[in-house]
Protein backbone atom coordinates (compact mmCIF):
# COMPACT_ATOMS: atom_id res chain seq x y z
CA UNK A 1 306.88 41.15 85.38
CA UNK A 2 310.15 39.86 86.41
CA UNK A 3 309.79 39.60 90.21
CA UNK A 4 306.41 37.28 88.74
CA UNK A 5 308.56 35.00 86.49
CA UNK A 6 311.08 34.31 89.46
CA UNK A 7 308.43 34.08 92.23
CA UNK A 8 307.08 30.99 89.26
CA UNK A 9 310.47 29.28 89.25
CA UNK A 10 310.54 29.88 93.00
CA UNK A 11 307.20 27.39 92.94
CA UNK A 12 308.37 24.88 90.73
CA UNK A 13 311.61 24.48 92.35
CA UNK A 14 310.00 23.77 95.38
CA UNK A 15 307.38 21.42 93.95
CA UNK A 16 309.87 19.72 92.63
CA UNK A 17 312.19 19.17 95.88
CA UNK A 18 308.60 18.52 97.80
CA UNK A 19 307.88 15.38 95.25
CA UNK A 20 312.05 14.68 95.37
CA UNK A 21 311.08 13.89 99.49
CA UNK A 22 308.35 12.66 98.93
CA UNK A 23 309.50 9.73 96.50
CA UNK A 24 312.57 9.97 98.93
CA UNK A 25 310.25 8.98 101.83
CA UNK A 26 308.01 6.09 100.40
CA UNK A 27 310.73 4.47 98.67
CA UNK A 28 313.70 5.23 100.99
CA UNK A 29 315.70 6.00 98.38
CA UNK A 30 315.97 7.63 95.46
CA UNK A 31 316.17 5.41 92.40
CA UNK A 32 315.16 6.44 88.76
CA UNK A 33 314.02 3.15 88.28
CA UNK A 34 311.62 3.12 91.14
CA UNK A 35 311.06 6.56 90.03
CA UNK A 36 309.65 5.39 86.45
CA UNK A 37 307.00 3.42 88.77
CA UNK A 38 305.27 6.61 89.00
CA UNK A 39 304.50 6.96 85.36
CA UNK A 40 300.83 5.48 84.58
C-alpha cells in the first residue's frame, strides 16, 4: 500500500512539472499572473 501511495505522488509531481513547461512554453515565462489566465 505504500509503494502505491508514492508511485501516486510520483504522478502528480510529474503532472505538475509537465503543465509547469507547458505554461513555461506558451507563455515564455512563468508568471502567476499569466498563470491565473488559465482559470475559466
Amino acid at each position: 500500500f505504500v509503494f502505491f501511495v508514492i508511485a501516486v505522488a510520483a504522478a502528480e509531481v510529474a503532472i505538475g512539472l509537465a503543465l509547469i513547461v507547458a505554461v513555461y512554453r506558451n507563455r515564455g515565462s512563468i508568471d502567476v499572473d499569466m498563470v491565473s489566465d488559465l482559470k475559466g
